[in-house]
Protein backbone atom coordinates (compact mmCIF):
# COMPACT_ATOMS: atom_id res chain seq x y z
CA UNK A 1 -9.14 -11.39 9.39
CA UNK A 2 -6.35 -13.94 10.33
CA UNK A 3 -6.66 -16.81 11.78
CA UNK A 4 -3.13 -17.09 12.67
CA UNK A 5 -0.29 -13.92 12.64
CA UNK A 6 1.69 -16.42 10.42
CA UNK A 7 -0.88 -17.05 7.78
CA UNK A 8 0.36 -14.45 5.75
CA UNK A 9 4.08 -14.61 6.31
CA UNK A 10 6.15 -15.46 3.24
CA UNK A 11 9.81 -16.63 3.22
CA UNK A 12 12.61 -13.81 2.51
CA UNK A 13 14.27 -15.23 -1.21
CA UNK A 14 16.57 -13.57 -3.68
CA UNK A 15 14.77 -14.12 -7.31
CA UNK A 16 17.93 -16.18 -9.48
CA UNK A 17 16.67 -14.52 -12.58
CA UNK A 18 14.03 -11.53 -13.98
CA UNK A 19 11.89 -14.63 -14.79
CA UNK A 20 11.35 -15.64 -11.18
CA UNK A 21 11.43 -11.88 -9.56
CA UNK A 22 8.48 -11.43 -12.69
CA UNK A 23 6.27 -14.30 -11.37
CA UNK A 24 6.67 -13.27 -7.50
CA UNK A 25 6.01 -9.73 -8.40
CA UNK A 26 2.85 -11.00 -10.33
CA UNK A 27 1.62 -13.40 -7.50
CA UNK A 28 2.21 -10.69 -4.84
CA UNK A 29 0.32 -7.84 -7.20
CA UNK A 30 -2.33 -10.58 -7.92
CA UNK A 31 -2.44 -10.94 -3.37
CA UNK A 32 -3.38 -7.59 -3.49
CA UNK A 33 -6.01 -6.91 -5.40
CA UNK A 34 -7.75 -10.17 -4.63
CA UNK A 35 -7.60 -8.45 -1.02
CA UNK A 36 -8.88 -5.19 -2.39
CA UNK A 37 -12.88 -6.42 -0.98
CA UNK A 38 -11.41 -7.39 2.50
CA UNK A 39 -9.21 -4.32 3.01
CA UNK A 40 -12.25 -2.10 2.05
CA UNK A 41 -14.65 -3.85 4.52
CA UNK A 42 -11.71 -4.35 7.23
CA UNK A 43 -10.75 -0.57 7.25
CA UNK A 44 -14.31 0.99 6.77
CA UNK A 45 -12.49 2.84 3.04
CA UNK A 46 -15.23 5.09 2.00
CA UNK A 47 -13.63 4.05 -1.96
CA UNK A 48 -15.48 1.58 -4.12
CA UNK A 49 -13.47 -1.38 -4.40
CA UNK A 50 -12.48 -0.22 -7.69
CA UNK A 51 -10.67 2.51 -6.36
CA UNK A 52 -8.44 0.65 -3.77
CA UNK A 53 -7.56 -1.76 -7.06
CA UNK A 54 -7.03 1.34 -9.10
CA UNK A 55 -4.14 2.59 -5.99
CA UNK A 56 -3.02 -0.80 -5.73
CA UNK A 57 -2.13 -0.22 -9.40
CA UNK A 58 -0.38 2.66 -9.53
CA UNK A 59 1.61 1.93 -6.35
CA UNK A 60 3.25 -1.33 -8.76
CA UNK A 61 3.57 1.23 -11.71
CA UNK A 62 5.45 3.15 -9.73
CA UNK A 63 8.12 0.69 -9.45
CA UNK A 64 7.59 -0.69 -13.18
CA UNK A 65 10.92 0.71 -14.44
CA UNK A 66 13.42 -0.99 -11.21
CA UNK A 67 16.28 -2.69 -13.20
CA UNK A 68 18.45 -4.51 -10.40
CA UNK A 69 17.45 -7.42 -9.58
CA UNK A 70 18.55 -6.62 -5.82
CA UNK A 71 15.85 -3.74 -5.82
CA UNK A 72 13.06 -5.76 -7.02
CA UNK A 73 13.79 -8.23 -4.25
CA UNK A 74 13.42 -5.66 -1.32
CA UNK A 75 10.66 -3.85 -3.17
CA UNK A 76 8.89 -7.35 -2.88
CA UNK A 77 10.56 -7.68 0.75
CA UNK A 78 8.20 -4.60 1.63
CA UNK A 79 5.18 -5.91 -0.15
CA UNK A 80 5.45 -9.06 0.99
CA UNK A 81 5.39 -6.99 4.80
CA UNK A 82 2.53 -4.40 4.16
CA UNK A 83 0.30 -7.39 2.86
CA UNK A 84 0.90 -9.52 5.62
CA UNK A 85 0.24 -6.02 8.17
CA UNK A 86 -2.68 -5.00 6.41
CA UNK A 87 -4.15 -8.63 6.38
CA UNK A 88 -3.46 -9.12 9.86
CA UNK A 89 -5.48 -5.91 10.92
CA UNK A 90 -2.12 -4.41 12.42
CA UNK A 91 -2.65 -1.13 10.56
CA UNK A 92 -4.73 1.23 11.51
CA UNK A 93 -7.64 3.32 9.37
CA UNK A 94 -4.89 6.27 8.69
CA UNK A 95 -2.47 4.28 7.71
CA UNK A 96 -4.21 2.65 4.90
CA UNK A 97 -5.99 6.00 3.85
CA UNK A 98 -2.27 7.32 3.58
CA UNK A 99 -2.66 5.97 0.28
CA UNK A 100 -5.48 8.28 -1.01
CA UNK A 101 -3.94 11.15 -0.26
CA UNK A 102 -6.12 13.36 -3.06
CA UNK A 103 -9.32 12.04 -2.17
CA UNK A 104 -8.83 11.48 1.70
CA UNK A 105 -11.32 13.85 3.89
CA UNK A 106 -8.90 15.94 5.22
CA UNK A 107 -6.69 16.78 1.80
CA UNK A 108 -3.09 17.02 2.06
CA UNK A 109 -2.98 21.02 2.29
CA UNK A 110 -4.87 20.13 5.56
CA UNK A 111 -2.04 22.08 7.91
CA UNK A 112 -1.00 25.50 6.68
CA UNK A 113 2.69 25.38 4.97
CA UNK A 114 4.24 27.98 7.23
CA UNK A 115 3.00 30.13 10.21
CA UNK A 116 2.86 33.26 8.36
CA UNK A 117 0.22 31.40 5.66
CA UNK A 118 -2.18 29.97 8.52
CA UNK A 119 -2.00 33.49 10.35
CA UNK A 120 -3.11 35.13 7.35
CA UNK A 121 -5.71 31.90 6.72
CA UNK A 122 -7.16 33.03 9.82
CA UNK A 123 -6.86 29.56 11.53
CA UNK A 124 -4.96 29.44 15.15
């Protein structure tokens, strides 16, 4: 946990070039999965730590294909803000098990989709 709320904070930039927006989107993907251990011991994940990596990665895939510069920056603007919340322990167990939406205990067809399809479910 932090020591400090600051200890985490990093400084709002715009990258000059691809190189530079390349090597902050590296360090900040390499920030989270060095975290991986800590977030799954903070939060109480029931995932191996391989699993949290293995999110981690695809949430960075996802974006793999951004080709403004401008984009990359506040993609890395948001990051750089859900590290620094999830480090700080200012999230809360849902929030981080958001991301495992397939393999979280309640399933995301938790709710019925409409009222007729939970009236015929049987559930009130």
């Amino acid at each position: 946990m932090a020591i400090s709320p600051t200890q985490f904070a990093v400084t709002t930039k715009q990258s000059a070039n691809w190189a530079e927006a390349k090597q902050r989107v590296l360090a900040a993907y390499r920030n989270w999965i060095r975290a991986a251990p800590e977030i799954q011991t903070m939060y109480s994940v029931p995932h191996p730590v391989s699993a949290i990596r293995s999110r981690i990665r695809q949430e960075f895939e996802r974006h793999r294909y951004v080709n403004k510069l401008p984009v990359v920056d506040v993609l890395l603007l948001q990051s750089n803000a859900d590290y620094q919340e999830t480090m700080n322990f200012w999230r809360q167990t849902n929030h981080v098990m958001s991301y495992f939406k397939e393999e979280n205990f309640r399933g995301e067809k938790r709710l019925p989709s409409n009222f007729l399809a939970g009236f015929l479910e049987g559930r009130n």
